[in-house]
Structures are given as C-alpha cells and as structure tokens.
C-alpha atoms as a PDB file:
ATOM      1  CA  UNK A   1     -69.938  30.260 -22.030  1.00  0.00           C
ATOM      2  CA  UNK A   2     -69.009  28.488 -18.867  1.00  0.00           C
ATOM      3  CA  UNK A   3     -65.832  27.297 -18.518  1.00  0.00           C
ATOM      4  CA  UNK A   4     -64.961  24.486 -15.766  1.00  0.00           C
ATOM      5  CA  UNK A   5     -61.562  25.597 -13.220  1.00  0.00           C
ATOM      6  CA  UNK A   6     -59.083  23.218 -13.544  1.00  0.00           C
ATOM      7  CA  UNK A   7     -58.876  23.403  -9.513  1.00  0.00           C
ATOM      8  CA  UNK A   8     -63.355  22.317  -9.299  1.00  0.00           C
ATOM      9  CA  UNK A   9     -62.009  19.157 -11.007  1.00  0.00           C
ATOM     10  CA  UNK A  10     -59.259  18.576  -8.436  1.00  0.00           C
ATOM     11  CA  UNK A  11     -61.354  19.303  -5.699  1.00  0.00           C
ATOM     12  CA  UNK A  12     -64.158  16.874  -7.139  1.00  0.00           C
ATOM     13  CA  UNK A  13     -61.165  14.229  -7.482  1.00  0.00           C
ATOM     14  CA  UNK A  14     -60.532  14.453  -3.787  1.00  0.00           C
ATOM     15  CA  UNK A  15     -63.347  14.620  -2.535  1.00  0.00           C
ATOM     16  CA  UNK A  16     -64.773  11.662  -4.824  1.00  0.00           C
ATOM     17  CA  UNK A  17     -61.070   9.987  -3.098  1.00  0.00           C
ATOM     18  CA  UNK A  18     -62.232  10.935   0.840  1.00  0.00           C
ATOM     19  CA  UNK A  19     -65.311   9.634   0.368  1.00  0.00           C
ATOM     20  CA  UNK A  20     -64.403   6.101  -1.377  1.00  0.00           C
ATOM     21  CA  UNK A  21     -61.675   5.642   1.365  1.00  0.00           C
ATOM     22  CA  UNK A  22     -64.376   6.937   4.654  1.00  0.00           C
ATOM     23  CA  UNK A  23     -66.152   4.012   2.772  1.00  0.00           C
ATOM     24  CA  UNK A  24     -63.534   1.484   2.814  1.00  0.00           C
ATOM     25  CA  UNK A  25     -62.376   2.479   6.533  1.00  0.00           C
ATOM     26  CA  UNK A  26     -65.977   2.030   7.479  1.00  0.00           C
ATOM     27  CA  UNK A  27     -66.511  -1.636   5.598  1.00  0.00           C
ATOM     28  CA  UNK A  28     -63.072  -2.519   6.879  1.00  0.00           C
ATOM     29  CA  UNK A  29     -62.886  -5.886   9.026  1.00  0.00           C
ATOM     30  CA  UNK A  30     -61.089  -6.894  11.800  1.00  0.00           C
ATOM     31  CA  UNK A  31     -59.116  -9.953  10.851  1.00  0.00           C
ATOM     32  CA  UNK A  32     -59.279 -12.194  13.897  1.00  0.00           C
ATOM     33  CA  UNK A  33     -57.413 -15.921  13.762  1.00  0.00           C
ATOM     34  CA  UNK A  34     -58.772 -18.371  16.214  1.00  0.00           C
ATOM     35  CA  UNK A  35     -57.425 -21.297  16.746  1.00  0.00           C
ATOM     36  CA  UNK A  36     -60.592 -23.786  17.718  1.00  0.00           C
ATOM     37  CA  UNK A  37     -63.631 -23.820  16.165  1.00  0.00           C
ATOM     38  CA  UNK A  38     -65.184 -23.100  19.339  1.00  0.00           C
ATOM     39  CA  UNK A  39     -63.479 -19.548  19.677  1.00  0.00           C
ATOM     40  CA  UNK A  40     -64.423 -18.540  16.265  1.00  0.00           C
ATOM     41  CA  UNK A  41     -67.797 -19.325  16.666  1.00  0.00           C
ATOM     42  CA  UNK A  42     -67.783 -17.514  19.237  1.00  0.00           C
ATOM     43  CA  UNK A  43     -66.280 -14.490  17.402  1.00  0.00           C
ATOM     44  CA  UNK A  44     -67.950 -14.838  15.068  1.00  0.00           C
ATOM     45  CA  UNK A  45     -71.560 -14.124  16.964  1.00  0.00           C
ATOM     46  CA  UNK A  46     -70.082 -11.339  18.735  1.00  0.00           C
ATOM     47  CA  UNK A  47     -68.476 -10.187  15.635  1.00  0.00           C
ATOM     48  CA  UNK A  48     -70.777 -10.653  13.074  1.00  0.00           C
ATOM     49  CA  UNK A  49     -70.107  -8.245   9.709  1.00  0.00           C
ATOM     50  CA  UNK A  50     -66.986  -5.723  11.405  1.00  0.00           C
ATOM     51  CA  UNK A  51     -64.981  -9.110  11.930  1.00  0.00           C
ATOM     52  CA  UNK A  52     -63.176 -11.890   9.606  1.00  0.00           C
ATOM     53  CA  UNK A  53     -62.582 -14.595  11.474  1.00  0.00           C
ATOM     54  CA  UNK A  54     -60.492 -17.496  10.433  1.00  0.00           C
ATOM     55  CA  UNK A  55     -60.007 -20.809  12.734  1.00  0.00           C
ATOM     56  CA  UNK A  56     -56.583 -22.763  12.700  1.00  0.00           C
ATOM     57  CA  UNK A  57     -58.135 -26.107  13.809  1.00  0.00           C
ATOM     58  CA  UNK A  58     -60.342 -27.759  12.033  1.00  0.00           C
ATOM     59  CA  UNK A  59     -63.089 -30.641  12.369  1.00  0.00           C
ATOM     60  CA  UNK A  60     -61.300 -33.596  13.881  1.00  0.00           C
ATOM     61  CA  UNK A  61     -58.350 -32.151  14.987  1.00  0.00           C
ATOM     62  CA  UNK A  62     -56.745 -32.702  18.646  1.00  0.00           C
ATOM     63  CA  UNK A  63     -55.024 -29.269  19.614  1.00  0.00           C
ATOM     64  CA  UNK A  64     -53.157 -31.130  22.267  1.00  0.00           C
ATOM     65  CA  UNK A  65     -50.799 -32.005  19.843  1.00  0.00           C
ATOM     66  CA  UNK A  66     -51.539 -29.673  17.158  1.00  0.00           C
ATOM     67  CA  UNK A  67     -48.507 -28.042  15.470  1.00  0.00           C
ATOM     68  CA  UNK A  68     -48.823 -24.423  13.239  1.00  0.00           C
ATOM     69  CA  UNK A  69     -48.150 -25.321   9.747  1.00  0.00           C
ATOM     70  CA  UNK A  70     -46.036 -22.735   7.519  1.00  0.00           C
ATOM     71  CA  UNK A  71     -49.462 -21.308   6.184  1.00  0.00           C
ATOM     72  CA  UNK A  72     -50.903 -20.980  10.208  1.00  0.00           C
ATOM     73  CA  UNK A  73     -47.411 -18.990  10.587  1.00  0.00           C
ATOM     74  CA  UNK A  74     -48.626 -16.788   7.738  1.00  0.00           C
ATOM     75  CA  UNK A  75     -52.095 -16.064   9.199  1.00  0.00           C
ATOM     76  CA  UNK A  76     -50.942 -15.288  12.420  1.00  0.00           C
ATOM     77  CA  UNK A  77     -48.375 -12.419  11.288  1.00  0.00           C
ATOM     78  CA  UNK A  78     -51.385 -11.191   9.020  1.00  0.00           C
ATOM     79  CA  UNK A  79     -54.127 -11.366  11.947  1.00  0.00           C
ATOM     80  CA  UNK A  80     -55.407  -7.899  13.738  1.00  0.00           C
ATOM     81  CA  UNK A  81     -56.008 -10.206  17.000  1.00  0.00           C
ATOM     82  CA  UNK A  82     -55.013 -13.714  17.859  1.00  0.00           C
ATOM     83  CA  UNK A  83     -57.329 -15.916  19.820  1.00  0.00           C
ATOM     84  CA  UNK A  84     -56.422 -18.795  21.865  1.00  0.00           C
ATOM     85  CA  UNK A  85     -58.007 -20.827  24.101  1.00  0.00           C
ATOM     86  CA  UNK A  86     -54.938 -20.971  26.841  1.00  0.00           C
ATOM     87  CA  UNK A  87     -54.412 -23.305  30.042  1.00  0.00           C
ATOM     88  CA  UNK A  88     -52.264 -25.281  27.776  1.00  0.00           C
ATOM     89  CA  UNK A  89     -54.856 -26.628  25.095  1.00  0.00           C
ATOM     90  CA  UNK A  90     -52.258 -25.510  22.512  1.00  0.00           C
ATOM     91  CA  UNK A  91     -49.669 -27.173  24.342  1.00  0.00           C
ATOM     92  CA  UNK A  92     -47.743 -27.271  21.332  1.00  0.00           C
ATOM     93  CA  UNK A  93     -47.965 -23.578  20.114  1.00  0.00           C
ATOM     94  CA  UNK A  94     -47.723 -21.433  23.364  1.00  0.00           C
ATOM     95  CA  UNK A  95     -43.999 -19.967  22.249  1.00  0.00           C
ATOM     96  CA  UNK A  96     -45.326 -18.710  18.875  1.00  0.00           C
ATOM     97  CA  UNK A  97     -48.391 -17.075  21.171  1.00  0.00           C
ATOM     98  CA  UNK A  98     -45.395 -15.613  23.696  1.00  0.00           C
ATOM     99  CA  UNK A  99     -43.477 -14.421  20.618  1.00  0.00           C
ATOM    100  CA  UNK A 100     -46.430 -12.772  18.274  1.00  0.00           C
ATOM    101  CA  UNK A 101     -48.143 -11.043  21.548  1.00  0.00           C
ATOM    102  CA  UNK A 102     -44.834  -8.303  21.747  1.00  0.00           C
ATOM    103  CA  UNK A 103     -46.285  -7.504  18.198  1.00  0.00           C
ATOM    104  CA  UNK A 104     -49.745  -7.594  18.346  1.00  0.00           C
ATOM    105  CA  UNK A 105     -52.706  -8.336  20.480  1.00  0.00           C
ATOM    106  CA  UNK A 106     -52.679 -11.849  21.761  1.00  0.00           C
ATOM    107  CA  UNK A 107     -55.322 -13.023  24.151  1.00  0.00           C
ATOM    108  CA  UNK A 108     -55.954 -16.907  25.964  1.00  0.00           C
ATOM    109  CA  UNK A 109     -59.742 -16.291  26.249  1.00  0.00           C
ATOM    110  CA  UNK A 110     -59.483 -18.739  29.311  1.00  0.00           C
ATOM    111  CA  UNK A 111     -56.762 -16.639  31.068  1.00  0.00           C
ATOM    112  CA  UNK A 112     -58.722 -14.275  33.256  1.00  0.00           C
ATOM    113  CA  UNK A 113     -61.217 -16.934  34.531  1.00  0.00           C
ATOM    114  CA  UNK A 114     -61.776 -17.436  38.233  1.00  0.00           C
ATOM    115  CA  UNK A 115     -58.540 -19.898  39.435  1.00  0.00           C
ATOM    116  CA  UNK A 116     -61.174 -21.391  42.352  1.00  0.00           C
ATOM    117  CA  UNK A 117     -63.537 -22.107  39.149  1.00  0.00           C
ATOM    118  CA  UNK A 118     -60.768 -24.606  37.071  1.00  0.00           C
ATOM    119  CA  UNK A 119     -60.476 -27.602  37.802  1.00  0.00           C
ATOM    120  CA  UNK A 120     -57.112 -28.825  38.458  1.00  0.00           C
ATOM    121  CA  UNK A 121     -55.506 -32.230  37.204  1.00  0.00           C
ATOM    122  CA  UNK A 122     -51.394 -32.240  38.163  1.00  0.00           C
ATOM    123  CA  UNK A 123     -49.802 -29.313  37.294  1.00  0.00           C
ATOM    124  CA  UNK A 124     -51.848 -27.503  34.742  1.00  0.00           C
ATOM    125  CA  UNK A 125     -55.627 -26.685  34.988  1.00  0.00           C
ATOM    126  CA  UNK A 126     -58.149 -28.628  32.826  1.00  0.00           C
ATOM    127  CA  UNK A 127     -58.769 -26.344  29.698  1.00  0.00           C
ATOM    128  CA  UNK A 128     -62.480 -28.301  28.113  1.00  0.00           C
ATOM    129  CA  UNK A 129     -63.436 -24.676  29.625  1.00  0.00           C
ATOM    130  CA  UNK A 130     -66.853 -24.893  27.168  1.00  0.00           C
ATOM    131  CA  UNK A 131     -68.298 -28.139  28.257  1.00  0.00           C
ATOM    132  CA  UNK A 132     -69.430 -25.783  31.355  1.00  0.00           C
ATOM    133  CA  UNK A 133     -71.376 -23.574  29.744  1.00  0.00           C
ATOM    134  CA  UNK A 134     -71.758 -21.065  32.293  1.00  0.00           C
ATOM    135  CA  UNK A 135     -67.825 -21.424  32.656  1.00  0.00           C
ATOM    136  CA  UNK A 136     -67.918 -20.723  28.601  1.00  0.00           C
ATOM    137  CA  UNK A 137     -70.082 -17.477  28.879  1.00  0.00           C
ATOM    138  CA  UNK A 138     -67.099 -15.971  30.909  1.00  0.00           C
ATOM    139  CA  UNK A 139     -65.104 -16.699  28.105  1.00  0.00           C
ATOM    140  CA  UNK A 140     -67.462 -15.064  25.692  1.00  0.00           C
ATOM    141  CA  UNK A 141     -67.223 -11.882  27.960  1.00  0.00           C
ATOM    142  CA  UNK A 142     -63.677 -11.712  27.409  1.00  0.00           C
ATOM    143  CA  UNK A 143     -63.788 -11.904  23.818  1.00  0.00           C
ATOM    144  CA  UNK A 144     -66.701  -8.846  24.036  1.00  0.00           C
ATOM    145  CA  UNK A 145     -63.972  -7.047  25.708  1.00  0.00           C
ATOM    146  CA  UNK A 146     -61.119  -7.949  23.528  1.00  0.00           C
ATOM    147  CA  UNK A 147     -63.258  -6.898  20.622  1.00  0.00           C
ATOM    148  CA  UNK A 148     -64.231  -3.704  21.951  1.00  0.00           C
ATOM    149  CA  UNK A 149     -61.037  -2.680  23.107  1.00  0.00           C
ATOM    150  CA  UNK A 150     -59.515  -3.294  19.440  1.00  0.00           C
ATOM    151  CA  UNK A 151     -62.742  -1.805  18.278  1.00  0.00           C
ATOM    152  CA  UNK A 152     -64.484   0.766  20.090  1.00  0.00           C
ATOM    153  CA  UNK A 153     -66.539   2.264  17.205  1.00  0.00           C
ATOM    154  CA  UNK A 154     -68.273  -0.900  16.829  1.00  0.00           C
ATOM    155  CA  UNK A 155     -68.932  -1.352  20.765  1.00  0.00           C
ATOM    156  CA  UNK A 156     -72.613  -0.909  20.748  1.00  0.00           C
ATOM    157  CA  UNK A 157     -72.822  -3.681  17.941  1.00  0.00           C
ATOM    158  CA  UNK A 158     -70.605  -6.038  20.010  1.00  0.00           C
ATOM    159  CA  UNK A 159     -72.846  -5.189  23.413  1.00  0.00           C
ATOM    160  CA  UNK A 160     -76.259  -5.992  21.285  1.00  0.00           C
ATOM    161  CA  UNK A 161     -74.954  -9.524  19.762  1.00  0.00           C
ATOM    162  CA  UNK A 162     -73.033 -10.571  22.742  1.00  0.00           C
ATOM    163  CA  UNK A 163     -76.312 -10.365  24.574  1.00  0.00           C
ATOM    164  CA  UNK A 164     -78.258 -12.104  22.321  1.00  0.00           C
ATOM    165  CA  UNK A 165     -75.452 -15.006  22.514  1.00  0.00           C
ATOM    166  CA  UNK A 166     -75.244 -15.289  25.944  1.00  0.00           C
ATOM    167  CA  UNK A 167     -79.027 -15.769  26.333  1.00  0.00           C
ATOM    168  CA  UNK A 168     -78.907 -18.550  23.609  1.00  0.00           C
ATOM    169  CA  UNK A 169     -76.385 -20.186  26.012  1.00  0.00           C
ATOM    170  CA  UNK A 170     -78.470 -19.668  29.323  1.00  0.00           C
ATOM    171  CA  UNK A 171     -81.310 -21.546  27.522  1.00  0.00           C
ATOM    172  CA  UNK A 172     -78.706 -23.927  26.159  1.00  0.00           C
ATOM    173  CA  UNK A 173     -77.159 -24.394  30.073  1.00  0.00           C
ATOM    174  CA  UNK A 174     -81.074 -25.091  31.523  1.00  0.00           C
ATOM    175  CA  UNK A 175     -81.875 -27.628  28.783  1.00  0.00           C
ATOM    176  CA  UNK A 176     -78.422 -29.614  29.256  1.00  0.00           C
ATOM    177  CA  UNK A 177     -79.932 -29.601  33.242  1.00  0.00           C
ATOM    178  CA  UNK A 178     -83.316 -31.152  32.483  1.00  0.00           C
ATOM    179  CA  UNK A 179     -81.828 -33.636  29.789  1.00  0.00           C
ATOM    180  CA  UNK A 180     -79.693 -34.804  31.945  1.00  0.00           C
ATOM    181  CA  UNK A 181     -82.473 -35.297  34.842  1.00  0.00           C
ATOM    182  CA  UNK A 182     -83.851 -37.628  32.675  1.00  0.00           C
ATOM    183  CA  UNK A 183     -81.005 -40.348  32.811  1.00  0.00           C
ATOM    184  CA  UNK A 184     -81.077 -42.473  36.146  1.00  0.00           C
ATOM    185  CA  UNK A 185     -79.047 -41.038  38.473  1.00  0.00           C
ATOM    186  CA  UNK A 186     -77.088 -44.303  39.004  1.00  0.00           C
ATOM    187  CA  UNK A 187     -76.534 -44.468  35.020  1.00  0.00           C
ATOM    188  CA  UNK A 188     -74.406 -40.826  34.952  1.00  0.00           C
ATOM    189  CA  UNK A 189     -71.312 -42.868  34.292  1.00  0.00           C
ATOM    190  CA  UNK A 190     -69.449 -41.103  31.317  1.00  0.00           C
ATOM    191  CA  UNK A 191     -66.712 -42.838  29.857  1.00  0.00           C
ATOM    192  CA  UNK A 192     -64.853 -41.536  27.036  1.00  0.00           C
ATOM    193  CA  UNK A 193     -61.698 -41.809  25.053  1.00  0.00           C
ATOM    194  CA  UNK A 194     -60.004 -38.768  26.987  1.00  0.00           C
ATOM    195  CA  UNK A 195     -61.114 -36.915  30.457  1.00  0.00           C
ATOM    196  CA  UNK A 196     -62.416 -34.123  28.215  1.00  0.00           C
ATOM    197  CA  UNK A 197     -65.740 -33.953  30.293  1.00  0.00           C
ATOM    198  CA  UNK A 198     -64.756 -32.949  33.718  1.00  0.00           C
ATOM    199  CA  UNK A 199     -66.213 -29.399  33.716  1.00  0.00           C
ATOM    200  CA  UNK A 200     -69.663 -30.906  32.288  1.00  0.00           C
ATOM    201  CA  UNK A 201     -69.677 -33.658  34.657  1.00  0.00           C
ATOM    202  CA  UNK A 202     -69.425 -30.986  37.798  1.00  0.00           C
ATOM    203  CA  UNK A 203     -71.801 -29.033  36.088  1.00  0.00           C
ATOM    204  CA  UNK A 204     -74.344 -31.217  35.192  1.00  0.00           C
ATOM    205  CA  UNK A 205     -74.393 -33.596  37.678  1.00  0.00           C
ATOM    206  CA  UNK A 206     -72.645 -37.006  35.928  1.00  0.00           C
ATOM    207  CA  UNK A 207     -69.464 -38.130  36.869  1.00  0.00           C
ATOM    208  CA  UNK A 208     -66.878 -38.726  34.116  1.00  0.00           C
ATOM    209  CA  UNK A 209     -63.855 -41.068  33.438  1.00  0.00           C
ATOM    210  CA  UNK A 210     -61.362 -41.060  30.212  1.00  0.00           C
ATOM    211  CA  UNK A 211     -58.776 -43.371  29.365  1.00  0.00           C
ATOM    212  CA  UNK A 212     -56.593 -40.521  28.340  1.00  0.00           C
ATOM    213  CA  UNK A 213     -55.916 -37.902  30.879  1.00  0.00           C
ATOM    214  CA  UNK A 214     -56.891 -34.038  30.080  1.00  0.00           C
ATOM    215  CA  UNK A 215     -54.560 -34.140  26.865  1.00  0.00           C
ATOM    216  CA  UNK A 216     -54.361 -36.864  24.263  1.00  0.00           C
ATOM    217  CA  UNK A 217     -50.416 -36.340  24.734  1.00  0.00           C
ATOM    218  CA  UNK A 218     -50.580 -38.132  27.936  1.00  0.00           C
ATOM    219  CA  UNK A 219     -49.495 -42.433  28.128  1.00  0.00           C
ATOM    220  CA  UNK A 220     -52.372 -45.019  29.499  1.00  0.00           C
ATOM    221  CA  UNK A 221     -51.389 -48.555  30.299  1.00  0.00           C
ATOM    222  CA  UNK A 222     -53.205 -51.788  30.766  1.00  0.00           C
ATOM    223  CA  UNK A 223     -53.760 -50.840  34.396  1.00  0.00           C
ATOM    224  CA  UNK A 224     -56.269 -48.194  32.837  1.00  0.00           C
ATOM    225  CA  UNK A 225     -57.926 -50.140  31.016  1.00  0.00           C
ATOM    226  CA  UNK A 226     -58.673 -52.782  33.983  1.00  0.00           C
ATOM    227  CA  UNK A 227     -59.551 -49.483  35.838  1.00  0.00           C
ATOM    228  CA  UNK A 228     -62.348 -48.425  33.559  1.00  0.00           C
ATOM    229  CA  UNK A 229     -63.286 -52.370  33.137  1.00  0.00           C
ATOM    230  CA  UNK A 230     -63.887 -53.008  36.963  1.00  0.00           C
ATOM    231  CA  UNK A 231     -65.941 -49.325  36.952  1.00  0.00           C
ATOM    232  CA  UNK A 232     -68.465 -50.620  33.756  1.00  0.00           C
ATOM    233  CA  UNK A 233     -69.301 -54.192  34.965  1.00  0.00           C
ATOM    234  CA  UNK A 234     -69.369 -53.160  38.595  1.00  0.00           C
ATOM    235  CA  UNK A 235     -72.106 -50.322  37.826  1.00  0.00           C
ATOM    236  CA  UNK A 236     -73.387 -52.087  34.438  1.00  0.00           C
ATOM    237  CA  UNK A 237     -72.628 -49.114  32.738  1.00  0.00           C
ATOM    238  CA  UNK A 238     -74.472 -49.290  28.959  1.00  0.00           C
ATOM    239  CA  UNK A 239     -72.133 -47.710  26.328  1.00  0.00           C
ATOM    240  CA  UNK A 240     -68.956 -45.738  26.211  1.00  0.00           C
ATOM    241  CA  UNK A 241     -68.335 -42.824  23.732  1.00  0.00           C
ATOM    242  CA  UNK A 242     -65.556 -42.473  20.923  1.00  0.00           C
ATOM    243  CA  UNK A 243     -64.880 -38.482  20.251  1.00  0.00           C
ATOM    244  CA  UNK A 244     -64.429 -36.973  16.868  1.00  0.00           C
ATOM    245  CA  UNK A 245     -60.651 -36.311  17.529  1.00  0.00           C
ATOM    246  CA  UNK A 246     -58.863 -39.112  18.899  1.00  0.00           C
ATOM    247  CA  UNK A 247     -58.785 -42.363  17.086  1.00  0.00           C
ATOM    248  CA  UNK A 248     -61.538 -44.697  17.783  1.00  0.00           C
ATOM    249  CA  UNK A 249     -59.357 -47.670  18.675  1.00  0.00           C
ATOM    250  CA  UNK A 250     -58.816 -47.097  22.385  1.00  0.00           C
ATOM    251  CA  UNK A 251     -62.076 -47.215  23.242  1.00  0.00           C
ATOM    252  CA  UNK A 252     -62.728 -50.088  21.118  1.00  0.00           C
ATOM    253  CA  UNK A 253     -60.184 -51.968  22.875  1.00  0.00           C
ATOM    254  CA  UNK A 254     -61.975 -51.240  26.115  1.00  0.00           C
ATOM    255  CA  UNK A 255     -64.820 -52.651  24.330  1.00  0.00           C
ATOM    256  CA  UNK A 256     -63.020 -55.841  23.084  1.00  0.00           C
ATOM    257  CA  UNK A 257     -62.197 -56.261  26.838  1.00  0.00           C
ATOM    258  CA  UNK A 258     -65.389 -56.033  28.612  1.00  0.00           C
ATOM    259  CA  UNK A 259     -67.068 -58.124  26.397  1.00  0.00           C
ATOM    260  CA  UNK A 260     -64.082 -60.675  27.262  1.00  0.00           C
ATOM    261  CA  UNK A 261     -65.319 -60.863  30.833  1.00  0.00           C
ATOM    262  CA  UNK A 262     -69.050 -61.625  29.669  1.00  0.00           C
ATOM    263  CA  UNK A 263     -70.258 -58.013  29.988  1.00  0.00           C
ATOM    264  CA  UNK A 264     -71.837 -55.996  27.169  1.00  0.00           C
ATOM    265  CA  UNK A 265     -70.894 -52.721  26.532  1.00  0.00           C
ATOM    266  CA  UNK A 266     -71.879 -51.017  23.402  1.00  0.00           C
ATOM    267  CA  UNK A 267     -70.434 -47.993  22.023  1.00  0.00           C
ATOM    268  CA  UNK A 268     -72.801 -44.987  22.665  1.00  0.00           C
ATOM    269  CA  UNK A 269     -72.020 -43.032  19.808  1.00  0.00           C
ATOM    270  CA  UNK A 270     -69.213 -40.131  18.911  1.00  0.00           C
ATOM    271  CA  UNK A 271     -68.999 -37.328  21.396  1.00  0.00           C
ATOM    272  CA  UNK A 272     -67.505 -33.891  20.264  1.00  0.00           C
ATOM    273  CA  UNK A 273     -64.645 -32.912  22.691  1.00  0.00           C
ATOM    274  CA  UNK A 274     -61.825 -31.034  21.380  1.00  0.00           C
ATOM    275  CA  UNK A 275     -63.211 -29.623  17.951  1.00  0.00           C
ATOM    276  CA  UNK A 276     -66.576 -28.767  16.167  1.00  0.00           C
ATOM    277  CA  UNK A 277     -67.992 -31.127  13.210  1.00  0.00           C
ATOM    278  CA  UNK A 278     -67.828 -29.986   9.853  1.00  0.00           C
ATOM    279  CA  UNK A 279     -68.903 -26.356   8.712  1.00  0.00           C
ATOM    280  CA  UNK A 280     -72.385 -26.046   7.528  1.00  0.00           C
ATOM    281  CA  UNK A 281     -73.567 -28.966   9.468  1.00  0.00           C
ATOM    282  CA  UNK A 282     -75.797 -28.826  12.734  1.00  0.00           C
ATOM    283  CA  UNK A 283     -72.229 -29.676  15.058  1.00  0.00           C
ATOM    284  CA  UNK A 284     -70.787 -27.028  12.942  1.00  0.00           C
ATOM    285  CA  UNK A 285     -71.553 -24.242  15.691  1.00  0.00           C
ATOM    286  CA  UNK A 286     -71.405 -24.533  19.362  1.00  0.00           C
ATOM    287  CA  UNK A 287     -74.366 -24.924  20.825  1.00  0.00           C
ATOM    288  CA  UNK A 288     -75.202 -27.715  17.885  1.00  0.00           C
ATOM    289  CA  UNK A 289     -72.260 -29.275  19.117  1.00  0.00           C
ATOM    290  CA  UNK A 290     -73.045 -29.475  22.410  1.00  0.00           C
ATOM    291  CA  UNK A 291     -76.450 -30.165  21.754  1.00  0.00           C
ATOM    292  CA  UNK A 292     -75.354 -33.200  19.913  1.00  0.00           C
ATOM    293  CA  UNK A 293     -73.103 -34.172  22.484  1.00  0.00           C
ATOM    294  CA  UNK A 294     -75.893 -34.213  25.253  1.00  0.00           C
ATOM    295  CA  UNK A 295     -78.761 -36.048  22.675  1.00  0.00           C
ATOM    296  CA  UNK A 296     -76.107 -38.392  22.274  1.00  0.00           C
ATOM    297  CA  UNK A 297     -74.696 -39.437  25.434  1.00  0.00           C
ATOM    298  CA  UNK A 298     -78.560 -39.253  27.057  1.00  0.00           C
ATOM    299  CA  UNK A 299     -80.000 -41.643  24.127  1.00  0.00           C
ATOM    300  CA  UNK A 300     -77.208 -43.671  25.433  1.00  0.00           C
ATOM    301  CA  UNK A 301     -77.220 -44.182  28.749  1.00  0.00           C
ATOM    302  CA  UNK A 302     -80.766 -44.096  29.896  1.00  0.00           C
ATOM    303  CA  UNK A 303     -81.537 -47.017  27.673  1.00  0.00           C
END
C-alpha cells in the first residue's frame, strides 16, 4: 500500500502557493491617478489591461480652480504613479504634487516639452497643451516613458499601443487641417468663454479670443467685453462658443450686448476646453472630444 509523505503534501502546498501568487504578480495593475480626463485617456490607450487608471476631474470641471477633496487625498497616497498635466493647470494642487513626488513617482506630462514650442501669456506658459495635437503626441511620449520606466516587463505592450495611438492622432491632426480649410479664411474668428484655444488656433490656422484669460481664475471687466464687441461686428463674426466648464453666462452677456448694438450673434454651440464629456459618450475620449469640438465650431462659422 502506498502511503503519501507528509513533506509531498507540503511541497504540493507551496508550490500550488508560488504558482497562485506568479499569477497574481503577473495580473497585477499599475494603479495610475490622473487628474484630467484627457491624461487618463491617454493612459489608458497606452496602458490598456497592466494599468488602472482613475481620473480626479471629471466632466465639467475647471481644474483652474479645482481643489483635491479628502477622498482625491486618499487616491493619491494609494496611486503607483501620479499624473498631472503641469504648467499650472492645477494651479490649485501643485504643493500636494511637490509634497507626494518625495514619496512616489510624480510626473507633469507637459514638463519636458520644448520651452520655444509653449506659448507664453504673462508669467506662466499656456497649458491647453492638447488642443495642438501634434503638441499632445509629445505628451503621450512622455507618458510611454513614464510607464515603461515604472514598468519595464510590460514595455513591448506599451511600444505596440502607443503606436497605434499616435497614428490615430496623426489622422486626427490632418482631418482638423482640411476641416478647417473649409471655413472662409476671413470667418476663423474663435471666440470663446476663456483663451483655452491658443495652441489650436496656431496650429490650425484660426485666430482665437476668450473673455477669460488662460485660467478661469483670472478677472475680465467691461472693457473686455467692448473688446470682443468691436472684434464681432467689425468682422461680422457668426456665433461665439460656451465651453462645458465655465458657466454659460459670460458669453451670454456678450451676446445680450452685441445684439444691443443691432448685430446678431448667435451662440455656436458648447466647445470642450478644460475637461472631456461624460464617460461612455462619443466626447468621452479624446479624439471624440476634439472631434466634436472641430464639427462644432466649423458648422458654426462657415454658415
């Protein structure tokens, strides 16, 4: 009769143990906290099934002025990486960055762009980094390289969906280019709630005016309003745009103000600046949201 070792069962136990926990090291996910929607998208392509990625700001949020909430506090401690989009988008947030990065990696995806390629307004450069996108790409490297350095087992996988990104956004960046070409050139006049849209107006070849300056935190006076006034019944500009994440009101005042002086101006829509729409919908994702953003302010303004 055979009789089973006491020490075959331990060995079995252990080596049943090894393999479940090879299996959970190899499943295991890097948890990544964004805080825009646009940077976890992002991740989230490169990413795909070795990452978790969770985004701070959601669908009509302004991170000029955003402030981290108890339970962002929590995620951020938790997270393997932190991504941000730096040049002072998260004007409000950039000490907890300073303070978490001696603990963990931290990295402003818009930190080791070109200086000569930013566009400066005052002090600080413009951070709308993604309404270039060519200027976005660049950004996309750096999260390949951020997730590869944290990650090197997975490298290959990064390399192979990076590319496939980045190809989707060359075809996006040469089909903003001939939408454009199809408004009048005298009728590039966008004019929105905030001067989100500087890098896509010096891409794409339409020159841009906002109430607001680069952040929503900044003051505008009735000389600003007269200013944008003069500019849409001097070039009979069409429509204006609202944006998902500042309030509606300021532009409709402009409205209210044009029409005053016998001029009609109509509201062109609602332009996606500083956050993507709502999950699961087509402006849920990047490129839908800046596809949505070009249909929208084309339809507009070559009426």
């Amino acid at each position: 009769m055979k009789i089973n070792h006491p020490l075959k069962k331990i060995h079995a136990l252990f080596f049943g143990l090894a393999i479940s926990l090879f299996s959970f090291s190899a499943q295991a996910q890097l948890n990544i906290v964004a805080t825009t929607g646009m940077i976890a998208d992002v991740t989230k392509n490169i990413g795909g099934k070795h990452v978790k990625v969770t985004k701070l700001m959601g669908t009509g949020v302004d991170p000029h002025l955003y402030k981290a909430t108890q339970g962002d506090l929590r995620r951020l401690t938790k997270a393997d990486i932190i991504l941000y989009n730096g040049l002072h988008l998260e004007g409000k947030m950039q000490d907890i960055f300073k303070k978490l990065a001696h603990k963990k990696p931290v990295f402003a995806v818009g930190g080791k762009l070109n200086h000569a390629a930013l566009i400066q307004h005052g002090t600080y450069p413009d951070p709308h980094i993604w309404f270039d996108v060519s200027l976005w790409q660049k950004a996309t490297q750096r999260i390949l390289e951020v997730l590869q350095e944290q990650d090197p087992a997975n490298k290959a996988d990064y390399q192979a969906h990076a590319k496939i990104y980045l190809n989707k956004m060359s075809e996006l960046d040469s089909w903003i280019k001939q939408q454009i070409q199809t408004v009048p050139e005298k009728q590039r006049i966008l004019i929105t709630a905030h001067d989100a849209f500087s890098y896509f107006g010096r891409a794409y070849g339409i020159k841009v005016m906002g109430l607001q300056g680069i952040s929503t935190a900044a003051e505008f006076g009735l000389q600003d309003i007269k200013r944008l006034k003069d500019i849409i019944v001097k070039n009979q500009v069409k429509a204006v745009f609202v944006e998902s994440s500042v309030s509606p009101r300021f532009i409709q005042s402009l409205v209210a103000g044009v029409k005053a002086e016998g001029h009609q101006v109509a509201i062109g829509g609602e332009l996606y600046s500083d956050a993507l729409g709502p999950t699961g919908t087509a402006t849920g994702n990047y490129l839908g949201m800046v596809k949505h953003n070009v249909n929208t302010i084309v339809n507009a303004l070559k009426q």
